[in-house]
Protein backbone atom coordinates (compact mmCIF):
# COMPACT_ATOMS: atom_id res chain seq x y z
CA UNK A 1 117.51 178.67 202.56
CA UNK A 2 114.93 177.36 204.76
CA UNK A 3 114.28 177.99 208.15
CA UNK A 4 115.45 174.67 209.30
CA UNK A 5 118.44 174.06 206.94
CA UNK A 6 119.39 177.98 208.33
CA UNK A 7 119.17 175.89 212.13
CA UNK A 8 120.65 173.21 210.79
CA UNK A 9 124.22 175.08 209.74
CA UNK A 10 124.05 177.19 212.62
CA UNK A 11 124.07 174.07 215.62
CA UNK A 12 126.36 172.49 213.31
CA UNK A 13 128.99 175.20 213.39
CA UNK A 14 128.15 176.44 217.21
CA UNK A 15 128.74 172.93 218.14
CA UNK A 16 132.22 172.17 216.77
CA UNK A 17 133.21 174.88 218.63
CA UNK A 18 131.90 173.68 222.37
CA UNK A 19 134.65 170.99 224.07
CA UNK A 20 132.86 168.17 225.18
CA UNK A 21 132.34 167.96 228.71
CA UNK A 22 132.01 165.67 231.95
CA UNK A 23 132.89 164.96 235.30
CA UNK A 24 135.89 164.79 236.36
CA UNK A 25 136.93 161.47 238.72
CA UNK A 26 139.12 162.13 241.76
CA UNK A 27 140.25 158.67 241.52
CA UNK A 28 141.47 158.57 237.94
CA UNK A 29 144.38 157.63 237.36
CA UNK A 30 147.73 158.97 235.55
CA UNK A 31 147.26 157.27 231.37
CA UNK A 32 149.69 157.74 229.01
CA UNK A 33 147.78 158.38 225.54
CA UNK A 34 149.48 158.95 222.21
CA UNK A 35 148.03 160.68 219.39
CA UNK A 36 149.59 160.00 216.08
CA UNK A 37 148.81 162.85 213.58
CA UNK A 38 148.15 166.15 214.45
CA UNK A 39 145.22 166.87 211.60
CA UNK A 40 142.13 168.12 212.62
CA UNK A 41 140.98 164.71 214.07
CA UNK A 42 144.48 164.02 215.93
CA UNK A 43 144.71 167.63 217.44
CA UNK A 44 141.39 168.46 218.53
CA UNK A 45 141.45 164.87 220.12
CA UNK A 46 144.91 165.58 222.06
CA UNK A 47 142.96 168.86 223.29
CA UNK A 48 139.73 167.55 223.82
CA UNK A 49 142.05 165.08 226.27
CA UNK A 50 143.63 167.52 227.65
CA UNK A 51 140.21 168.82 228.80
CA UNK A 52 138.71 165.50 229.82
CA UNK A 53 141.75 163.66 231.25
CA UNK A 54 143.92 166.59 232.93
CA UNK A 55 145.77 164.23 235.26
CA UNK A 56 146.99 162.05 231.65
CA UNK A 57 149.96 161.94 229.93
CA UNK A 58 149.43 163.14 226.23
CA UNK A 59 151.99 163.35 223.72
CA UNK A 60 150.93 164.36 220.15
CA UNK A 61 153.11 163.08 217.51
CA UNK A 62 153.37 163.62 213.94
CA UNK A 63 156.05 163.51 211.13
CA UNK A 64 155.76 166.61 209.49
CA UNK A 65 156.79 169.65 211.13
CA UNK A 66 154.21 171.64 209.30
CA UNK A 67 151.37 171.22 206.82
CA UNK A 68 148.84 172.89 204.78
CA UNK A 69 145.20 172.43 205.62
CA UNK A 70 142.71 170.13 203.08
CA UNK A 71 140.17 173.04 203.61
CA UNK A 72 141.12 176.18 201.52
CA UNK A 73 143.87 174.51 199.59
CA UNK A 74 141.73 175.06 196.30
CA UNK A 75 141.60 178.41 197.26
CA UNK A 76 145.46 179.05 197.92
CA UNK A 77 145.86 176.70 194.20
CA UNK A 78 143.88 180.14 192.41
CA UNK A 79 145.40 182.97 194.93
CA UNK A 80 142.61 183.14 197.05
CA UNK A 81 144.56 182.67 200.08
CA UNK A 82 148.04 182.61 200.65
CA UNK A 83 149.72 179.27 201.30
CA UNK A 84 151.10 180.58 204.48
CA UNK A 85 147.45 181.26 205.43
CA UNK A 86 146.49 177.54 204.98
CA UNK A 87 149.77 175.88 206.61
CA UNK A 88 150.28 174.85 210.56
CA UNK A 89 152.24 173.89 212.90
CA UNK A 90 152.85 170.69 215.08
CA UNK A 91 155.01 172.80 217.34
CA UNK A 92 152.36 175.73 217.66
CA UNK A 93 149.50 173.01 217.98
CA UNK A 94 151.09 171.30 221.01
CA UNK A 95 151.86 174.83 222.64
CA UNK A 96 148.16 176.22 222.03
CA UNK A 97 146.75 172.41 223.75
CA UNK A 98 149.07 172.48 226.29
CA UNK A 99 149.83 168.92 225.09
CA UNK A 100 153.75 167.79 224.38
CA UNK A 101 154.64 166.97 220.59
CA UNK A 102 157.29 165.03 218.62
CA UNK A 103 157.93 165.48 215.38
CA UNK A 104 158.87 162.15 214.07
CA UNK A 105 157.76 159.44 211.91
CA UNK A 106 156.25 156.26 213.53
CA UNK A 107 157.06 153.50 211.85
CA UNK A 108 155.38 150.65 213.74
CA UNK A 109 152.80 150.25 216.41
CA UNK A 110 152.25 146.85 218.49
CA UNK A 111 148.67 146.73 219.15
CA UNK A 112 148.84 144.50 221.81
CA UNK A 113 151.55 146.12 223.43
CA UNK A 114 150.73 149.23 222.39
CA UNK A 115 154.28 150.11 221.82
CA UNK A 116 155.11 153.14 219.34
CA UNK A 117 158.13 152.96 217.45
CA UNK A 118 159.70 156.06 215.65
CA UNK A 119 162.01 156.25 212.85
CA UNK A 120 164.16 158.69 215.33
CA UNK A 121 164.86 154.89 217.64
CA UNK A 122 162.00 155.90 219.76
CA UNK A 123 159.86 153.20 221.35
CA UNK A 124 157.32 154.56 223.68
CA UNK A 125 154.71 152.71 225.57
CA UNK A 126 150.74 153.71 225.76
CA UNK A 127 147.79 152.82 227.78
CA UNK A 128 145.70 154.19 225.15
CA UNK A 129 146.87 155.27 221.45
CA UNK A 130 145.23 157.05 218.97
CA UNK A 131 145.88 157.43 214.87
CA UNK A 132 144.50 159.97 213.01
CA UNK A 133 147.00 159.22 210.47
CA UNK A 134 145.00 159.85 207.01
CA UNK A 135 145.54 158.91 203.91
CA UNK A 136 147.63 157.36 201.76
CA UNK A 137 147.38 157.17 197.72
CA UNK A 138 146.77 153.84 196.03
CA UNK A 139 149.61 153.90 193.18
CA UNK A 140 149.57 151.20 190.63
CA UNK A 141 145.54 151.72 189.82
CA UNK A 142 146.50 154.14 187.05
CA UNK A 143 149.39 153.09 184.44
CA UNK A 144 151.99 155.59 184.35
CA UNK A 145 151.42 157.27 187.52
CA UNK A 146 153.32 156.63 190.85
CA UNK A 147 154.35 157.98 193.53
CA UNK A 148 158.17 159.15 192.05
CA UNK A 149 156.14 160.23 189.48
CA UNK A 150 153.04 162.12 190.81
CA UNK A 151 154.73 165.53 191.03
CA UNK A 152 154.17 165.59 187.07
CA UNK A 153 150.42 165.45 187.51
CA UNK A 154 150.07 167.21 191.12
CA UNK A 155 147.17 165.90 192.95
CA UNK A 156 148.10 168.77 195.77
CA UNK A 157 146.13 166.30 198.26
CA UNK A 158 148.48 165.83 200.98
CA UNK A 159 149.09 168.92 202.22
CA UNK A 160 152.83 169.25 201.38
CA UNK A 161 154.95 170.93 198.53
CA UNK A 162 152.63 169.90 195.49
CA UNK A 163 150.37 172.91 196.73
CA UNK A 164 152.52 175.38 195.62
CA UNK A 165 153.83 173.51 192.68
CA UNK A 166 150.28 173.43 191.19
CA UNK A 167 149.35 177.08 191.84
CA UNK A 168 152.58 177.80 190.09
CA UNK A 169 151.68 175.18 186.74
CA UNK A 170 147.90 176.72 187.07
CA UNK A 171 149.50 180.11 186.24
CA UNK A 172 151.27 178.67 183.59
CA UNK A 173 148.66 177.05 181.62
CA UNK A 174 148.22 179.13 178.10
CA UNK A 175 144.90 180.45 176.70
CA UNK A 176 143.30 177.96 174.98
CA UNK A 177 145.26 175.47 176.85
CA UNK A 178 143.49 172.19 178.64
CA UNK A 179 143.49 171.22 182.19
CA UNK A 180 142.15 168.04 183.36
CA UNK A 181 140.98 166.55 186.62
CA UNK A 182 141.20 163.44 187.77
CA UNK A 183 138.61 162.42 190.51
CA UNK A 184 139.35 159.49 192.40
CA UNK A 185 136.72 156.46 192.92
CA UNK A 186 134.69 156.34 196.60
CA UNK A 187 135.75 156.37 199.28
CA UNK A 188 138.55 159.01 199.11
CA UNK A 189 139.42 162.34 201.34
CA UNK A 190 137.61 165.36 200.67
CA UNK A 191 134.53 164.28 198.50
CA UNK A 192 133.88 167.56 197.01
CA UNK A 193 137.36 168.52 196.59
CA UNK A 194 137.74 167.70 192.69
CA UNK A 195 134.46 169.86 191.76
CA UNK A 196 135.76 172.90 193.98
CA UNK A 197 139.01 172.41 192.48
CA UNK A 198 137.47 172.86 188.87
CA UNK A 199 135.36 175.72 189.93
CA UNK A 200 137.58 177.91 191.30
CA UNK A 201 140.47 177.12 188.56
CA UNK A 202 137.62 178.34 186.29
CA UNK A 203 136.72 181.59 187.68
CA UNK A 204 140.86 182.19 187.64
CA UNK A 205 141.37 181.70 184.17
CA UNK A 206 138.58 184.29 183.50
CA UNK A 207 139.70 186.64 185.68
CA UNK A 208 143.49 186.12 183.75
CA UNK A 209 142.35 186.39 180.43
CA UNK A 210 141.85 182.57 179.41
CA UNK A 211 138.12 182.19 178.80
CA UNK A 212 139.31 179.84 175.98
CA UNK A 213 140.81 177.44 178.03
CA UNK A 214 139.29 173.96 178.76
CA UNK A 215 139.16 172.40 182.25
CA UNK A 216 137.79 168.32 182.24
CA UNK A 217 137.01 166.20 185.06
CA UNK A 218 138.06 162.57 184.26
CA UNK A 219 135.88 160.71 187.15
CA UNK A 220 135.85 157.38 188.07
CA UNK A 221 132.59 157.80 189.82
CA UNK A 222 129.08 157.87 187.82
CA UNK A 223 127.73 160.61 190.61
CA UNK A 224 129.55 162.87 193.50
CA UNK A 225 128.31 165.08 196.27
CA UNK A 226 126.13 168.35 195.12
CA UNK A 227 126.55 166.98 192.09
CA UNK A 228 123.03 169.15 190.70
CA UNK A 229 124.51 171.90 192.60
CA UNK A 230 127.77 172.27 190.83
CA UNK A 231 126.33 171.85 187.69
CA UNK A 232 123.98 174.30 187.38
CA UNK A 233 126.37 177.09 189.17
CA UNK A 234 129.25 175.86 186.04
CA UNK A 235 126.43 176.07 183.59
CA UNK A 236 125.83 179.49 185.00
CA UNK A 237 129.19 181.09 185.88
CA UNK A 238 131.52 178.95 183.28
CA UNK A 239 129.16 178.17 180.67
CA UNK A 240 131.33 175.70 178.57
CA UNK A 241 134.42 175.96 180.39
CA UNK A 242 133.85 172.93 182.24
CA UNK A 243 133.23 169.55 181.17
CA UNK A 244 132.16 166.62 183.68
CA UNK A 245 132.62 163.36 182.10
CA UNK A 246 131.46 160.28 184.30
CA UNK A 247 132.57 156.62 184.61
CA UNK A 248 129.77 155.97 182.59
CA UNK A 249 131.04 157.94 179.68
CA UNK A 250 134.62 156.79 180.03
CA UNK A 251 135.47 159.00 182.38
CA UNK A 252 138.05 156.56 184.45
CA UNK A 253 141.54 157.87 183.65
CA UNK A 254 143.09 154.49 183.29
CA UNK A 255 146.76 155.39 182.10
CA UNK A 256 149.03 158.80 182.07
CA UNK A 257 152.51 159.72 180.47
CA UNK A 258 154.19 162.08 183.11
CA UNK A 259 156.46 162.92 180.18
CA UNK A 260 154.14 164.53 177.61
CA UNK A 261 150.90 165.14 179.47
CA UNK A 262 149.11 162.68 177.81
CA UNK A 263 145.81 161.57 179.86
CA UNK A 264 144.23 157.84 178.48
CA UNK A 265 140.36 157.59 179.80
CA UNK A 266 139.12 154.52 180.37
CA UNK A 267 138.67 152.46 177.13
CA UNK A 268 139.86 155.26 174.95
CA UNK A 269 142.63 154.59 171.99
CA UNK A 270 143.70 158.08 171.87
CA UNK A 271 145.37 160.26 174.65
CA UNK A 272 144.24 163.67 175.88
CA UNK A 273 146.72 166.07 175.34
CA UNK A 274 146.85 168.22 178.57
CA UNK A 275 148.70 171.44 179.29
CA UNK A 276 148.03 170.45 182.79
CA UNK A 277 146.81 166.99 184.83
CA UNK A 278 146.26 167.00 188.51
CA UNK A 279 145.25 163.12 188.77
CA UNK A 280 144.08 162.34 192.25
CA UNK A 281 144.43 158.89 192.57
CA UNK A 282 142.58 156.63 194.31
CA UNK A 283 143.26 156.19 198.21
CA UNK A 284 143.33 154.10 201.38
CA UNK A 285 144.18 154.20 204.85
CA UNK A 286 147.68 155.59 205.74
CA UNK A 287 150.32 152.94 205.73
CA UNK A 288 151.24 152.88 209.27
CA UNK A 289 147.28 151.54 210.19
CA UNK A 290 148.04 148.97 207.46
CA UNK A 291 151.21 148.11 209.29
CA UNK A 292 149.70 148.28 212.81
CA UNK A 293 147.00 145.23 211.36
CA UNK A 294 144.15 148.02 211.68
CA UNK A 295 142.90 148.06 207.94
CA UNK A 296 140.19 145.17 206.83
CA UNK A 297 140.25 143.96 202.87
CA UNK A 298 138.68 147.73 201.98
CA UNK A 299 142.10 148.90 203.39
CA UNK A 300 140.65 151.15 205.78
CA UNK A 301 140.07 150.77 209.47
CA UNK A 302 137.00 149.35 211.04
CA UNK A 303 135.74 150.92 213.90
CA UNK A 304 133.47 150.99 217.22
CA UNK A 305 131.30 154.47 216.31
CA UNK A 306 130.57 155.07 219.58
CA UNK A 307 133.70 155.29 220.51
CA UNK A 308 136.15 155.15 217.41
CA UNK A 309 138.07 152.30 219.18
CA UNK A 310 139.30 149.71 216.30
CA UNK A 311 137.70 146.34 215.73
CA UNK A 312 140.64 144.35 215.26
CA UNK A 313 142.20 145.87 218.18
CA UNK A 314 141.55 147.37 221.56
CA UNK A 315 142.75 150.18 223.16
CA UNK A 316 143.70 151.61 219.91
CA UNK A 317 141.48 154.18 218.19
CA UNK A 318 141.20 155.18 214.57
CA UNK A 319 139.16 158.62 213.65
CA UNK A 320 139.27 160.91 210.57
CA UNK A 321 140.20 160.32 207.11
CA UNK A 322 141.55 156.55 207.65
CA UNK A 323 138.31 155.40 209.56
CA UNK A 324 135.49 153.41 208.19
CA UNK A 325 132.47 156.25 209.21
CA UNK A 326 130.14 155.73 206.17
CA UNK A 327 127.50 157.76 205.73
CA UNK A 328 130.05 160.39 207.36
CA UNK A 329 132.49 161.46 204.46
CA UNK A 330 136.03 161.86 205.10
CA UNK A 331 136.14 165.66 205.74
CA UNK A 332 138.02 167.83 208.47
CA UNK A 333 134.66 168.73 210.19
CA UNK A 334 134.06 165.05 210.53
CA UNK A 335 137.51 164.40 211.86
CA UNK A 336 137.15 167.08 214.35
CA UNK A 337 133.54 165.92 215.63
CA UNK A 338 135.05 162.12 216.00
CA UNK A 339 137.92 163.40 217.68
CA UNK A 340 135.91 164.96 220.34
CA UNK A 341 133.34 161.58 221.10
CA UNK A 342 136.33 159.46 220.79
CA UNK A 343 138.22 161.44 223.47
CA UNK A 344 135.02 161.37 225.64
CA UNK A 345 134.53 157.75 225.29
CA UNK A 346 138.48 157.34 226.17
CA UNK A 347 138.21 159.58 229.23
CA UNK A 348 135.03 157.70 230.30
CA UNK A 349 136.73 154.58 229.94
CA UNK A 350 139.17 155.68 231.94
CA UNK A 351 136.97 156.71 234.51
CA UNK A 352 135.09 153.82 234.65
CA UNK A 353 131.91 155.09 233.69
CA UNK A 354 129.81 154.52 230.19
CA UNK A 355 130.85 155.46 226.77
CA UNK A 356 129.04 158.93 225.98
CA UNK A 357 126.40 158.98 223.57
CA UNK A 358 127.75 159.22 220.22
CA UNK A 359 126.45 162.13 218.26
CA UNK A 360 128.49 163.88 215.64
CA UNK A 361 128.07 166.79 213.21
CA UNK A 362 129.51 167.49 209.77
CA UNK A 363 129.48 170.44 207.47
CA UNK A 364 131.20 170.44 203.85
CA UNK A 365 130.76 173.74 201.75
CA UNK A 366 132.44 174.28 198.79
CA UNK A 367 133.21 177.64 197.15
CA UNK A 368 132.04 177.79 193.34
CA UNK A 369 133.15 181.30 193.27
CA UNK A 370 135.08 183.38 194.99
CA UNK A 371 132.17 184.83 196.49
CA UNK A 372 129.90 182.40 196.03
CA UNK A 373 129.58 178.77 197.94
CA UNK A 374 127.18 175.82 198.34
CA UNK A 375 126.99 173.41 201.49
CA UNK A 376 126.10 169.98 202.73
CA UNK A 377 124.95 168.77 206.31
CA UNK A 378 124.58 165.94 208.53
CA UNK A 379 123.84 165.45 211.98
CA UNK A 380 124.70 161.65 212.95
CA UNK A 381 124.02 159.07 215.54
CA UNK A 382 125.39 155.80 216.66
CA UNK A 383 124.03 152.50 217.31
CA UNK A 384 124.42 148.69 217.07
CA UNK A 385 127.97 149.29 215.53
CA UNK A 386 126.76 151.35 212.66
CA UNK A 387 126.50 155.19 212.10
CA UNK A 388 123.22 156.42 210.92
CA UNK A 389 121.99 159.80 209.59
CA UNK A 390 119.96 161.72 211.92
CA UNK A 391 119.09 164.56 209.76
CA UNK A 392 120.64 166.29 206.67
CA UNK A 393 120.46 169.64 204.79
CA UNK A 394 121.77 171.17 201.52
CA UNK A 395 121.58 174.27 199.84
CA UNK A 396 118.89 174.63 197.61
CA UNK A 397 119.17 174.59 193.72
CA UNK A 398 117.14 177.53 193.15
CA UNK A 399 118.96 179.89 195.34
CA UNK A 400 117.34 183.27 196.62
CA UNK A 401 119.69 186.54 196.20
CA UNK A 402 122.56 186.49 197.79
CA UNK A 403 122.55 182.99 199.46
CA UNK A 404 125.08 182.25 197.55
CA UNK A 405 127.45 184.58 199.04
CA UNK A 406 125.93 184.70 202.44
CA UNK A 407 127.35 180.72 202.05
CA UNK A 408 130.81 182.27 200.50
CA UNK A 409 131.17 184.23 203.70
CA UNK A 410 129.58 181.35 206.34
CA UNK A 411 132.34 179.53 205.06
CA UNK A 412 135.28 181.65 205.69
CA UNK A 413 133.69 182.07 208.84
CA UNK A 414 133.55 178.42 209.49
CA UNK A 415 137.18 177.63 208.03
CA UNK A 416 138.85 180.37 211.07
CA UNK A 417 136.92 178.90 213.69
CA UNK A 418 137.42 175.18 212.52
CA UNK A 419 141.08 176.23 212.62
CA UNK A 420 140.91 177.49 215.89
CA UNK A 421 138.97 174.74 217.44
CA UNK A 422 141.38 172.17 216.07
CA UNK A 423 145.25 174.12 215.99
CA UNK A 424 144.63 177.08 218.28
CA UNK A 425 144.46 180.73 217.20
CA UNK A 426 146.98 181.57 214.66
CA UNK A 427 150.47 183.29 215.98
């Protein structure tokens, strides 16, 4: 690692953890602000308002009363980490902010209005509203798979039951068995999250006794992120275990049968018989921003950068996974660093003075091993309605001794104190 890519990781992860500051006006005025999703963009923006705007009103809301975390999940699939290490809170989130929370479904928002209705008969009127809402899956791109259906082919992507359902069908997969991947097309949650996936699940089977068993990754993508990187580290660690097979080659799974397992790639007459599938399909915004009239033709939501307020509407922001932040990918650490310029850029409106600068930080690394992990970068400006890469680093193919699990342990490091930043310290 390099003197400046060692800098770079080190602002990156010092900063996430700093609230953004600025003065306080004695004449602001009581807002009411709702935050819809309590992920790591819609919590650390309820705190990071909490800071900013003391004298506001904000009310965190979010359907699920608990959730396991995108980060570490593919280490909880291969017993790693417990799933009770990886799941939070909406309740414990609001307590640790000092904001209120409602655990509800929203089922419409009127933009101009900015009225919030709930699926509980609550309607509840905003100044200011915020959706950090996610994702939702794109069912209908691949024959055979929906979402009634999806539990047969986990994807484990949301957070919810299908985690432990796919550690539990992991463990079951035979010796000599096959597992295959499905990585989704761009742009889609998590960008590295397929190749982790298949890492990890490898290094499990050999520690259980099933070198023999084959993992592929079925992509509908022709590259991916640290895609040299990953390669080299399978081609080291896993030898022949895993196979990558890109869009190029066919790759695309194009149709499944839930029933038998049976995986059709793109253009291919014959099935893949699978012991296991965990198709992650391809994605878009989370229906409620499609039902607000906050998603363009893409079907995700275009956005002011320097302030994450929406295009289509004002006074309604969009930030994390559901936001249009190219060349930022949709990862928690980006979520959390939009969350804290769009809550500075809501407090300064209300305040009357300037939008902050908007700079924002991101940091993805991905465990290959247990104890062994590679990382990605970015610092990020905005300007002239577009996001732009300030600088970016990456761990380097050739790696020194032990930088490999220096990275393992900077990322355990950085998954507690993302956690912390964004929920609060765990009870």
């Amino acid at each position: 690692m390099s003197l400046s890519r060692r800098q770079l990781l080190q602002t990156a992860l010092a900063a996430t953890l700093l609230p953004v500051t600025g003065p306080a006006s004695a004449a602001r005025r009581k807002a009411r602000i709702i935050v819809i999703g309590a992920g790591f963009g819609g919590a650390t923006c309820a705190k990071t308002l909490r800071l900013l705007s003391p004298t506001s009103d904000v009310l965190l809301i979010d359907a699920r009363a608990s959730w396991c975390t995108g980060p570490f999940t593919n280490l909880a699939l291969t017993g790693l980490r417990s799933v009770a290490s990886i799941t939070r809170h909406t309740t414990d989130i609001g307590r640790a902010h000092g904001v209120r929370t409602l655990i509800d479904e929203v089922t419409g928002i009127d933009p101009v209005s900015r009225t919030v209705t709930t699926a509980g008969g609550k309607q509840l009127v905003a100044d200011r509203i915020v959706l950090s809402p996610g994702i939702a899956m794109r069912w209908g791109v691949i024959a055979g798979l929906s979402a009634e259906l999806s539990g047969s082919m986990p994807h484990a992507w949301l957070g919810d039951s299908q985690v432990q359902s796919l550690r539990e069908r992991i463990d079951a997969v035979p010796d000599g068995g096959t597992i295959l991947i499905g990585a989704p097309p761009n742009p889609y949650r998590c960008p590295p999250g397929p190749y982790e996936r298949a890492s990890l699940i490898a290094e499990h089977l050999l520690k259980t006794g099933r070198a023999r068993t084959k993992i592929l990754i079925a992509d509908a993508k022709d590259d991916f992120t640290k895609r040299p990187l990953f390669l080299a580290e399978w081609d080291e660690r896993y030898g022949a275990m895993i196979e990558w097979i890109p869009r190029a080659k066919g790759g695309e799974v194009a149709r499944v049968d839930t029933t038998t397992g049976d995986v059709w790639l793109r253009d291919a007459t014959t099935p893949i018989a699978t012991h296991l599938a965990t198709i992650v399909p391809p994605q878009q915004a989370a229906a409620i921003a499609g039902r607000a009239g906050l998603v363009d033709e893409s079907g995700w939501c275009p956005v002011n950068p320097q302030s994450f307020e929406s295009s289509l509407h004002a006074g309604i922001h969009v930030l994390g996974d559901a936001a249009i932040a190219a060349p930022m990918p949709k990862s928690a650490f980006a979520a959390n660093s939009q969350a804290k310029l769009c809550a500075a850029a809501i407090a300064a409106a209300l305040d009357g003075r300037p939008a902050p600068d908007a700079r924002m930080i991101n940091t993805c690394y991905s465990l290959v091993a247990e104890d062994a992990a590679i990382s990605v970068s970015g610092f990020y400006s905005a300007a002239s309605g577009r996001i732009a890469v300030v600088s970016e680093g990456v761990s380097p193919l050739t790696a020194p001794d032990g930088l490999r699990r220096r990275e393992a342990a900077q990322a355990r490091d950085w998954y507690e104190s993302i956690s912390t930043d964004s929920f609060g310290k765990s009870a």
